[in-house]
N, C-alpha and C. Protein backbone atom coordinates (compact mmCIF):
# COMPACT_ATOMS: atom_id res chain seq x y z
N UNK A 1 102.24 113.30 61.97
CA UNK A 1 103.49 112.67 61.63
C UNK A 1 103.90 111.59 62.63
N UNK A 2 103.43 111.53 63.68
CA UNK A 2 103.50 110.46 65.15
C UNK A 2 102.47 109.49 64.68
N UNK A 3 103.35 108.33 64.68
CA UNK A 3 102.54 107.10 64.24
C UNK A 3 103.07 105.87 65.26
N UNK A 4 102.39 104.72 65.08
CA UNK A 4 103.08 103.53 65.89
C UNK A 4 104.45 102.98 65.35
N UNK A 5 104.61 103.23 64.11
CA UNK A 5 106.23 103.31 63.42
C UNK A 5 107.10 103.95 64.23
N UNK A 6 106.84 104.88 64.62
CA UNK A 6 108.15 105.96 64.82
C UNK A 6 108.57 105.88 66.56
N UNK A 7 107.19 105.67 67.06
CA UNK A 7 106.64 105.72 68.63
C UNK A 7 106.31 104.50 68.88
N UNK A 8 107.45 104.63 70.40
CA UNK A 8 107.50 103.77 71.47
C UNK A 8 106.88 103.82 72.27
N UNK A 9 106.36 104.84 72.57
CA UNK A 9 105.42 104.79 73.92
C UNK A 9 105.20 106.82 73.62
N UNK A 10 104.83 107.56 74.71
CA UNK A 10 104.31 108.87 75.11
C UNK A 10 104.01 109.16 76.05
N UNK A 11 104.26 110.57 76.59
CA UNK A 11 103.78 110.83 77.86
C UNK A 11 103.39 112.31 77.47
N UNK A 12 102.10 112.76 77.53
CA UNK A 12 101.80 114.13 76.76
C UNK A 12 101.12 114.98 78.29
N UNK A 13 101.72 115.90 78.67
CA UNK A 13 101.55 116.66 79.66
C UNK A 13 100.06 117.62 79.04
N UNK A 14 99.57 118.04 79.83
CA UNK A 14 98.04 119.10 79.20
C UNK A 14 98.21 120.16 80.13
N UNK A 15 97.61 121.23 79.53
CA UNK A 15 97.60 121.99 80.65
C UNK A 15 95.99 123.10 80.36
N UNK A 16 95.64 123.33 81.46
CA UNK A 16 94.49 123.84 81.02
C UNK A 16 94.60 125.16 80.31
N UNK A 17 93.69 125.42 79.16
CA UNK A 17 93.92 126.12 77.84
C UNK A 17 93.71 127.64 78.61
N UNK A 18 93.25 127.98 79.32
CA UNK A 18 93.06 129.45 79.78
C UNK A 18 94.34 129.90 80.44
N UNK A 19 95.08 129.13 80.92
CA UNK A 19 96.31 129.26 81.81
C UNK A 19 97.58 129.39 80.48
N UNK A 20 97.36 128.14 79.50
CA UNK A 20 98.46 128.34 77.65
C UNK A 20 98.35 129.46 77.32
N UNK A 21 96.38 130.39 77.37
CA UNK A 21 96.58 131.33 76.65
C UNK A 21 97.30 132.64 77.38
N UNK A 22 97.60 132.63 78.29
CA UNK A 22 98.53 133.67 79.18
C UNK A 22 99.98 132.79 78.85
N UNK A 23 100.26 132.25 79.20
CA UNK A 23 101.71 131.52 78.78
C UNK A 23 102.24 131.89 77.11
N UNK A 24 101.07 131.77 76.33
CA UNK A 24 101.55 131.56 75.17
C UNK A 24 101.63 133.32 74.61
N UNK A 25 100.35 134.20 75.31
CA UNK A 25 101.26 135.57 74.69
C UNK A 25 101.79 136.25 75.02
N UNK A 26 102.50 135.65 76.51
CA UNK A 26 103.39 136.13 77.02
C UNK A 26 104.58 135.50 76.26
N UNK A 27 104.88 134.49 75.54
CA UNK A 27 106.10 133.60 75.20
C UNK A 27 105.98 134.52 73.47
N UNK A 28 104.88 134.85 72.91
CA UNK A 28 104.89 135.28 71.62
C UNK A 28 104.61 136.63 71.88
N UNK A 29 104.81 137.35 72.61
CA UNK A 29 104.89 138.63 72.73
C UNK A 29 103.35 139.09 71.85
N UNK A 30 102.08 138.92 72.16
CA UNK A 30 100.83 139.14 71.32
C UNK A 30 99.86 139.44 73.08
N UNK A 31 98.92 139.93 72.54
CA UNK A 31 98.27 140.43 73.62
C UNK A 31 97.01 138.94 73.67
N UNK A 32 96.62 139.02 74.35
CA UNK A 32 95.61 137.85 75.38
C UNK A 32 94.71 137.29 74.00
N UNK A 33 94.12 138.65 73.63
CA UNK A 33 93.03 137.70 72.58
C UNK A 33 93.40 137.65 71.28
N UNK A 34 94.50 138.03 71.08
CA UNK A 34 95.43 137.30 69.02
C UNK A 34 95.40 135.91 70.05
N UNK A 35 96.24 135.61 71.15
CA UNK A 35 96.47 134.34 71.32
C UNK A 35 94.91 133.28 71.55
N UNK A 36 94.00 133.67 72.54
CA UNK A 36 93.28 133.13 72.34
C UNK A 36 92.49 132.86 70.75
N UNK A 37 92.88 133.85 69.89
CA UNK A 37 92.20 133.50 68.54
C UNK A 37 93.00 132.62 67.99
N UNK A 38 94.52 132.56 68.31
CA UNK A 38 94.96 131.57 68.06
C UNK A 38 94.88 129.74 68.23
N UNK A 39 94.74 129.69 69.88
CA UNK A 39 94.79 128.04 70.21
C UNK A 39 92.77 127.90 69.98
N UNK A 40 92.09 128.85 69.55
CA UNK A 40 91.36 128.14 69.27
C UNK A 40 90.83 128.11 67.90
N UNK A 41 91.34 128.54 67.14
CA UNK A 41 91.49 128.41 65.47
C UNK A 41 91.34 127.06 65.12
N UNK A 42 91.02 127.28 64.25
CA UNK A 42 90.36 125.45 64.00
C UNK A 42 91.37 125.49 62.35
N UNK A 43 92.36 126.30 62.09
CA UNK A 43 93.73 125.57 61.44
C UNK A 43 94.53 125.95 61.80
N UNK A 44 95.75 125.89 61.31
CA UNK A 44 96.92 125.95 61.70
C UNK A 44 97.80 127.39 61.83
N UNK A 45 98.49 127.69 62.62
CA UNK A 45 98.82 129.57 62.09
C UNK A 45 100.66 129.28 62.80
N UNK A 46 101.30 129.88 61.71
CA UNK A 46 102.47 129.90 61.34
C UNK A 46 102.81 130.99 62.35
N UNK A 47 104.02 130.56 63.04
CA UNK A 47 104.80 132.09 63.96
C UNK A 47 106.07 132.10 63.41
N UNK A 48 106.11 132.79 62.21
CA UNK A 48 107.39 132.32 61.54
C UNK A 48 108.51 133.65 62.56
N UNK A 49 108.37 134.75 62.88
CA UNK A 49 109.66 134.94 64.03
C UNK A 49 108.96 135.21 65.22
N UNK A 50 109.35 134.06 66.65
CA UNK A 50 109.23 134.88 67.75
C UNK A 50 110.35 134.21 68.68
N UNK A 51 111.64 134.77 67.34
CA UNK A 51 112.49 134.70 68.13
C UNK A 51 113.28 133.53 68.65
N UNK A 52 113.21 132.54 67.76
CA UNK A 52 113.74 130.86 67.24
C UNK A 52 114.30 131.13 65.84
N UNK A 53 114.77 130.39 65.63
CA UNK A 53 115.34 129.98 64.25
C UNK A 53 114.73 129.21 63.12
N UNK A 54 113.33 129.03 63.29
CA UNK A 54 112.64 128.26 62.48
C UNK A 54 110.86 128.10 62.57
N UNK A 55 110.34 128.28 62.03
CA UNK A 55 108.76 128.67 62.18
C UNK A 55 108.40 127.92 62.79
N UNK A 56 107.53 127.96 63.75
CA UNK A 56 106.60 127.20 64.79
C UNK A 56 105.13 127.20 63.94
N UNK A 57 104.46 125.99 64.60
CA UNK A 57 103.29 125.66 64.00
C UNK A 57 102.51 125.83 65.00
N UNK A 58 101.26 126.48 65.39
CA UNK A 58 100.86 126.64 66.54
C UNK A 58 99.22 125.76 66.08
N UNK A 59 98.56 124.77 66.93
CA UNK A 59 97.25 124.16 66.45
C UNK A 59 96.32 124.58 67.71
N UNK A 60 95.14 124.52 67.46
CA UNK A 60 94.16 124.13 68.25
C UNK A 60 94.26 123.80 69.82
N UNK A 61 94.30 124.05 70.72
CA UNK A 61 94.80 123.16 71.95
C UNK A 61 93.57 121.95 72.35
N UNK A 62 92.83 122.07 71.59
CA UNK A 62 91.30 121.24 71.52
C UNK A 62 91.67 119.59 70.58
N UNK A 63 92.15 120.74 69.28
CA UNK A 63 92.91 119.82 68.35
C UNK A 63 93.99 118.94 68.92
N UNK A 64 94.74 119.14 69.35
CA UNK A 64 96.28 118.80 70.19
C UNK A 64 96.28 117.83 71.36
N UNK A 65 95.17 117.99 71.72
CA UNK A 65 94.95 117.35 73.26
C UNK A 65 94.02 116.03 72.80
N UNK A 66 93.32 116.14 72.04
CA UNK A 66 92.46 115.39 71.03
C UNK A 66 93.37 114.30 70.24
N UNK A 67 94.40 114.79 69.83
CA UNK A 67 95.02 113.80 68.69
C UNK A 67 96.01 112.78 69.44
N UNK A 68 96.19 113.61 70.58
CA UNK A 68 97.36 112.32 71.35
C UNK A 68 96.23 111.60 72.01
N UNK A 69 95.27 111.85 72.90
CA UNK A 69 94.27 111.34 73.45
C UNK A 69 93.90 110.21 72.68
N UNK A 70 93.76 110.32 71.39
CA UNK A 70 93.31 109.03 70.42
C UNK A 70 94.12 108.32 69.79
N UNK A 71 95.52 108.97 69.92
CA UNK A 71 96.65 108.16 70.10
C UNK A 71 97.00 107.00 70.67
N UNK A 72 96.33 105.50 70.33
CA UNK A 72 96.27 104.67 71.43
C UNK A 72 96.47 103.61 71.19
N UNK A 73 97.25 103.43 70.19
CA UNK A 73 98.05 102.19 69.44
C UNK A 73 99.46 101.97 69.87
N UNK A 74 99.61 103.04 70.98
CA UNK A 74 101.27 102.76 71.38
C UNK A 74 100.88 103.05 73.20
N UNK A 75 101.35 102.18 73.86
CA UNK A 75 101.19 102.68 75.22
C UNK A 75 101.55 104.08 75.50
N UNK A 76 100.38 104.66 76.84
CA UNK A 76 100.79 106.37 76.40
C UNK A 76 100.04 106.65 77.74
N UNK A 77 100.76 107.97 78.16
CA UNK A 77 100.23 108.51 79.59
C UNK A 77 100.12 109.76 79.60
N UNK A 78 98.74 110.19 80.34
CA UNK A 78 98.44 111.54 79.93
C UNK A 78 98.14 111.87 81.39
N UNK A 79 99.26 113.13 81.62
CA UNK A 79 99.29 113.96 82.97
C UNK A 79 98.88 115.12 82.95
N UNK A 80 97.87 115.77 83.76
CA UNK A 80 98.03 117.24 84.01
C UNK A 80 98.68 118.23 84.56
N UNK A 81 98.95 119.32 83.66
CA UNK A 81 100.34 120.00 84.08
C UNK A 81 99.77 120.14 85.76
N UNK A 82 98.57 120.76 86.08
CA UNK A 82 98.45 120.97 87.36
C UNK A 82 98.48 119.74 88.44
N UNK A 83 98.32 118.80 87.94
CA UNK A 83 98.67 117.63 89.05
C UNK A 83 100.61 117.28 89.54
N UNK A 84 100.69 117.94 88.32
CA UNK A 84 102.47 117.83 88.32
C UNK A 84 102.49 118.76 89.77
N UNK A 85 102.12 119.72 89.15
CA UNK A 85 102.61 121.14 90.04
C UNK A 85 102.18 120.63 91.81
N UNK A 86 100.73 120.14 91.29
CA UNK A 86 100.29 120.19 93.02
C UNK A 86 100.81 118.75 93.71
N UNK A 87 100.63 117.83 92.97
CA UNK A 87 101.34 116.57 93.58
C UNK A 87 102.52 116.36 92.79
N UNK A 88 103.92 116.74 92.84
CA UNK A 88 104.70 116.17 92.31
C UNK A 88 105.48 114.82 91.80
N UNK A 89 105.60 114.73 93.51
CA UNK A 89 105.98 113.38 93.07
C UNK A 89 105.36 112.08 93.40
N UNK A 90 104.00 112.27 93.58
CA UNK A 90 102.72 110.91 93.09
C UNK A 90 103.19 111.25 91.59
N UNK A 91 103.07 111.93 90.64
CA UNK A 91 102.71 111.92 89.59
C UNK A 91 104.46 111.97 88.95
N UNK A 92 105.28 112.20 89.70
CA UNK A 92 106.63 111.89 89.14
C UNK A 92 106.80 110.13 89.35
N UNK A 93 106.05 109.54 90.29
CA UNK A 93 106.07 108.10 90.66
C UNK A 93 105.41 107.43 89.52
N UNK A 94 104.34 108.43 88.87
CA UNK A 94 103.31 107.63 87.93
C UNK A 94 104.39 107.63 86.77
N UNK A 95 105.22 108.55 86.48
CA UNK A 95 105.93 108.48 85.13
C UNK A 95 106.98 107.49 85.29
N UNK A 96 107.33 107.30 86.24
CA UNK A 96 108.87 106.03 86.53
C UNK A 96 107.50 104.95 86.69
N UNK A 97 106.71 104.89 86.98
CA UNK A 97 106.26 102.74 87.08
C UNK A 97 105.76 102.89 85.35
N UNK A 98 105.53 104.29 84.96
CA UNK A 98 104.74 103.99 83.08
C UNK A 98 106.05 103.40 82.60
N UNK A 99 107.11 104.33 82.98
CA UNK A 99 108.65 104.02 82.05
C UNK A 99 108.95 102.32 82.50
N UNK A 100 108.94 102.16 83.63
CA UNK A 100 109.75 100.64 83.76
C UNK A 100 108.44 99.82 83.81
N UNK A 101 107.51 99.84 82.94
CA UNK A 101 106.18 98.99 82.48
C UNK A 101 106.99 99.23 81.24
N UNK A 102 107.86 99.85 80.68
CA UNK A 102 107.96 99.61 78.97
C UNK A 102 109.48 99.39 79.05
N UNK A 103 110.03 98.69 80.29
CA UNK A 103 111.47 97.91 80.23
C UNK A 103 112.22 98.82 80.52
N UNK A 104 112.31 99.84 80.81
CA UNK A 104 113.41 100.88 81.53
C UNK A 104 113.59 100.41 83.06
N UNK A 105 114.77 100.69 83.72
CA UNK A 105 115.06 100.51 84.19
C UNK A 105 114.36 101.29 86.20
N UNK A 106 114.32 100.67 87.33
CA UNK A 106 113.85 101.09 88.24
C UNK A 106 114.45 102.22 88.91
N UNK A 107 114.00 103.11 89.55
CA UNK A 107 114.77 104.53 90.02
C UNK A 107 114.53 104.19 91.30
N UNK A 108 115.58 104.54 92.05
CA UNK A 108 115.71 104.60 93.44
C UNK A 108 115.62 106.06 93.66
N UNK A 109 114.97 106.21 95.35
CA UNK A 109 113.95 107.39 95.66
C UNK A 109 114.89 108.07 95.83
N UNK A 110 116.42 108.17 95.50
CA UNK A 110 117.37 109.20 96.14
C UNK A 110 117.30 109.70 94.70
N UNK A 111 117.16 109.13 93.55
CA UNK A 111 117.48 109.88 92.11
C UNK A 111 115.54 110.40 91.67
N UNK A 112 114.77 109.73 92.09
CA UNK A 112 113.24 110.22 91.62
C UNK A 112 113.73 112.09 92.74
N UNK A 113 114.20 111.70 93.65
CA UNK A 113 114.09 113.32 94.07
C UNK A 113 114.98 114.09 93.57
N UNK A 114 115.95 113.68 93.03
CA UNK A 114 116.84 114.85 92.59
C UNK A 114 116.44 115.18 91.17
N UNK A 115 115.88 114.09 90.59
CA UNK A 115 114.92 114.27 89.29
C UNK A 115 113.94 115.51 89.50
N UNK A 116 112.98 115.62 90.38
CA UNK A 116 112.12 116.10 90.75
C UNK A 116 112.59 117.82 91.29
N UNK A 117 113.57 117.82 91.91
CA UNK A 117 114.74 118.82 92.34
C UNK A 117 115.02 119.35 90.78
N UNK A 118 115.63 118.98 89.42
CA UNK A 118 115.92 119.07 88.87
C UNK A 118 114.45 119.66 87.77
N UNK A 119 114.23 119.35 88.18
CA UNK A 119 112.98 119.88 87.10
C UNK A 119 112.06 121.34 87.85
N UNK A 120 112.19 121.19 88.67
CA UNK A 120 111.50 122.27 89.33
C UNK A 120 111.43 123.85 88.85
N UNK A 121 110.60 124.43 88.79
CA UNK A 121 110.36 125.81 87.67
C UNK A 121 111.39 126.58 88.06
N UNK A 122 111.32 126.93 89.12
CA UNK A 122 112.60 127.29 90.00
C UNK A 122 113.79 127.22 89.21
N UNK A 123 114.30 126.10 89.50
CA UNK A 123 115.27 125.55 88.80
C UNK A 123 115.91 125.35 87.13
N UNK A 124 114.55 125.26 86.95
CA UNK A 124 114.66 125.29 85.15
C UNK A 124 114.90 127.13 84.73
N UNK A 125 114.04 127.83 85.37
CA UNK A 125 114.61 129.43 85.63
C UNK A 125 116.06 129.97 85.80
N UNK A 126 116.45 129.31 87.12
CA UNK A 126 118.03 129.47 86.89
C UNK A 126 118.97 128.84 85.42
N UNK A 127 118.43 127.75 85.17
CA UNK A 127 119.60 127.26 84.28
C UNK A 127 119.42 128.28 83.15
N UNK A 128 117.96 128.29 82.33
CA UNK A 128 117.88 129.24 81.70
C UNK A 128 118.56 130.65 81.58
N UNK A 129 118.38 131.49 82.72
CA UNK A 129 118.93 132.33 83.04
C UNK A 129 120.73 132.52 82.82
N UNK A 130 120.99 131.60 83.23
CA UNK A 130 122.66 131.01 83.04
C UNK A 130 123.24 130.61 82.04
N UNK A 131 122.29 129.68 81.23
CA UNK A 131 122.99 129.12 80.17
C UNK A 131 122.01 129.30 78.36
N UNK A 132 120.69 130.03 78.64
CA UNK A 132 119.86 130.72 77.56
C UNK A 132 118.83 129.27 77.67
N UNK A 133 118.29 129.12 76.75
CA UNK A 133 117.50 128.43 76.03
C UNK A 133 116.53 128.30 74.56
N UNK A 134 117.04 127.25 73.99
CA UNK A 134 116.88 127.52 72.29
C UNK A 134 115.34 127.93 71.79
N UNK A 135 114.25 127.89 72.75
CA UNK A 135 112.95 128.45 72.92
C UNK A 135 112.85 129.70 73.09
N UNK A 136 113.98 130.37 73.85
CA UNK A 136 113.29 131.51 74.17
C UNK A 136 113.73 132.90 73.45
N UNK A 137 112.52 133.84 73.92
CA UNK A 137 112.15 134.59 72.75
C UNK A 137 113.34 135.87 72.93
N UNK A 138 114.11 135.58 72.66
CA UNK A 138 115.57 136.54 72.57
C UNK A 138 115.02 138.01 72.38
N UNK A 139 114.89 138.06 71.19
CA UNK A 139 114.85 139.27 70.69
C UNK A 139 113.56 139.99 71.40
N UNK A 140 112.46 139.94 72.13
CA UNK A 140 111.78 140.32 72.78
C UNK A 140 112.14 140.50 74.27
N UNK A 141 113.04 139.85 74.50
CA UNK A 141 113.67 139.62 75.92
C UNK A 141 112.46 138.73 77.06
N UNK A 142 112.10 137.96 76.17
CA UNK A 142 111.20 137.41 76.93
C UNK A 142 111.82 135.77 77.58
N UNK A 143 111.56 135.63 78.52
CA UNK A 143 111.98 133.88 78.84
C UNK A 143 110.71 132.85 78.56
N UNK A 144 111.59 132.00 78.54
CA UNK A 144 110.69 130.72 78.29
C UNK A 144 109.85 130.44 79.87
N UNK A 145 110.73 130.09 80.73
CA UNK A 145 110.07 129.34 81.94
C UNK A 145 110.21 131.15 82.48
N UNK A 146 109.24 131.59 82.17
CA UNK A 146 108.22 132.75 83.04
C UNK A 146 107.58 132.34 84.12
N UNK A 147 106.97 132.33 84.64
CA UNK A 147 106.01 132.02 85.83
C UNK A 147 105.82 130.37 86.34
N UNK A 148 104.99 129.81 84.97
CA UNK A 148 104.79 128.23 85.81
C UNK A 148 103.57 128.45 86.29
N UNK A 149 102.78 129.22 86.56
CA UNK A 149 101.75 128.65 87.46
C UNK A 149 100.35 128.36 86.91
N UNK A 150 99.44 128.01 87.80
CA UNK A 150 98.23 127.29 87.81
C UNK A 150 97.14 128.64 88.16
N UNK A 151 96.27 128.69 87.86
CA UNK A 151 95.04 129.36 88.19
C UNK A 151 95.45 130.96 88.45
N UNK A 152 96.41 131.31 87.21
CA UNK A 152 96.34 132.99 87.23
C UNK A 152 95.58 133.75 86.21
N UNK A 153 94.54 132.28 85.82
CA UNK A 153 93.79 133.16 84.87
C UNK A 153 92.79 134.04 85.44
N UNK A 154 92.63 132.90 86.63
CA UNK A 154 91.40 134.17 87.32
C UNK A 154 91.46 135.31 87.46
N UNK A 155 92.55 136.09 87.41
CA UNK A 155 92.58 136.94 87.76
C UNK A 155 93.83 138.09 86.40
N UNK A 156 93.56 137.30 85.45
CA UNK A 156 94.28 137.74 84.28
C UNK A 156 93.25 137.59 83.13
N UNK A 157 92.67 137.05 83.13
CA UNK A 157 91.43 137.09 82.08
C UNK A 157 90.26 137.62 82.68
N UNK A 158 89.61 138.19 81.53
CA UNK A 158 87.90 138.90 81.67
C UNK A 158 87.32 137.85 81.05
N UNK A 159 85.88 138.26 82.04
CA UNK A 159 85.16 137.24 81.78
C UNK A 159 84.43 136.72 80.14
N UNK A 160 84.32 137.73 79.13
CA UNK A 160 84.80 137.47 77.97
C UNK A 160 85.49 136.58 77.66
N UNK A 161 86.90 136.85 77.30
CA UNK A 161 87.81 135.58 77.39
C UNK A 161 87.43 134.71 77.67
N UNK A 162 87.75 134.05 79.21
CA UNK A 162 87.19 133.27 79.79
C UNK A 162 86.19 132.36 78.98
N UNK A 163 84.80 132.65 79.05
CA UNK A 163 83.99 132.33 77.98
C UNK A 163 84.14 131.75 76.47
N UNK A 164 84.94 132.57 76.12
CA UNK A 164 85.41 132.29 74.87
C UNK A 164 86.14 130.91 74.86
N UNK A 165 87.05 130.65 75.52
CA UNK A 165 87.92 129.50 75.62
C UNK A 165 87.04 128.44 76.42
N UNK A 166 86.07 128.32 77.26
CA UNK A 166 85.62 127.32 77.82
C UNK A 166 83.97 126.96 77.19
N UNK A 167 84.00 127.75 75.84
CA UNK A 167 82.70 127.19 75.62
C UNK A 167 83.43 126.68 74.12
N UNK A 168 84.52 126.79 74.19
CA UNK A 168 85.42 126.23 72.65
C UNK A 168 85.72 124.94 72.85
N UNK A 169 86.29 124.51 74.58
CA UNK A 169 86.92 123.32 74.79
C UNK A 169 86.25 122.94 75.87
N UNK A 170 84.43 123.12 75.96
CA UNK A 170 83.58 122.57 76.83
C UNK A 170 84.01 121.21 77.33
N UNK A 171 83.97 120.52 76.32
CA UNK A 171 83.92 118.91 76.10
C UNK A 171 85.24 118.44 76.91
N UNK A 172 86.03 119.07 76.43
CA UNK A 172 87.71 118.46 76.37
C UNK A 172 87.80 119.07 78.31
N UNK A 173 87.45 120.29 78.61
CA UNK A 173 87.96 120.67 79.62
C UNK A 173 87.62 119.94 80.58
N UNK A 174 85.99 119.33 80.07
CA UNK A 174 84.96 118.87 81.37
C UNK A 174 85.71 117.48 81.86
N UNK A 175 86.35 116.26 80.50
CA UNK A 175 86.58 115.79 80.51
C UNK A 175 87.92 115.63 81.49
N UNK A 176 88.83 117.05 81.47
CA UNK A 176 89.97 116.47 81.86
C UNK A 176 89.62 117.59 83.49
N UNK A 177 88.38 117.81 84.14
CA UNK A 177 87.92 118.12 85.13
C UNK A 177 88.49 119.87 85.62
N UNK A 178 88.52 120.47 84.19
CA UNK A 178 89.03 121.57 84.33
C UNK A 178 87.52 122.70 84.28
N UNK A 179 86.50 121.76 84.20
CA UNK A 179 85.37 122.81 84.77
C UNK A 179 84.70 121.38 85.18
C-alpha cells in the first residue's frame, strides 16, 4: 500500500529476526516456535486478539525487510535496531542530516540529546508504565517496551531455532551483517 504517491521519504529500523522472534512472543503471548513459524511463513497470519482493538497483520520478516529495501523510488534510510542501541547518537546524527537532506529543519545538539534522552528504552518504559500504550497487550498483562535488547537470543534460543531462522533469512541476515 506504500507507494511514491503517498511517501515522502522513510526511515525503516531492522532488527535482527532471532532477537523479533523473542520480542514478538513475548508481545503475543505464544511460545518461541508458533512465533518463529510465524515471521517466517511465507503468507500472511492474522492476530486478530492480542489485545489491541483491531487485527494485526503479521508478514515474513524476510518479506518486510525485503519490500522496503526495494523501496527506492522515494529517498529512504535503513538503520539497525542494534546500531541504534550501541551507537546512539552517530546513528541519531544519521537520522537528523537524512531529515534536513529532505528540507527539515537543523537540530541543535542540546535538542538531538534530549531527543535521544527521550527515546531511550528506559524511558519509553516509564511513560508506558504511567500513561499505557495503544500496543500493548492489556489483557495478557504484557508491555510493549519489555526488555529492548540485543543478543538475548543466545541464550534464549536452542540451537534448533536458531537454525531454523538463519537458514530462512541466510541471504537477508548476511547482508545486513547479522551472520
Amino acid at each position: 500500500f506504500t507507494n511514491a504517491n503517498y511517501t515522502l521519504a522513510f526511515i525503516y529500523i531492522v532488527r535482527d529476526p532471532r532477537e523479533v522472534v523473542i520480542s514478538y512472543s513475548n508481545h503475543s503471548d505464544q511460545n518461541i516456535d508458533k512465533s518463529i513459524e510465524i515471521i517466517t511463513s511465507t503468507s500472511p497470519t492474522c492476530m486478530i486478539d492480542v489485545g489491541i482493538n483491531y487485527p494485526v497483520y503479521t508478514y515474513n520478516w524476510g518479506i518486510n525487510y525485503l519490500s522496503w529495501k526495494k523501496f527506492d523510488t522515494v529517498p529512504h534510510l535503513i538503520i539497525k535496531y542494534e546500531d541504534l542501541i550501541k551507537d546512539t547518537y552517530k546513528n541519531f546524527n544519521k537520522i537528523i542530516f537524512f531529515l534536513h537532506g529532505l528540507g527539515f529543519p537543523k537540530i541543535d545538539k542540546k535538542k538531538l540529546i534530549r531527543s535521544i534522552y527521550n527515546t531511550t528504552f528506559s524511558n519509553l518504559q516509564n511513560l508506558e508504565k504511567k500513561y499505557g500504550f495503544n500496543e500493548q497487550n492489556i489483557k495478557i498483562g504484557k508491555k510493549f517496551f519489555d526488555k529492548g535488547l540485543t543478543n538475548s537470543w543466545k541464550e534464549i534460543l536452542s540451537t534448533k531455532q536458531v537454525k531454523i531462522i538463519e537458514d530462512r533469512f541466510k541471504n537477508e541476515m548476511k547482508e545486513l551483517n547479522y551472520l
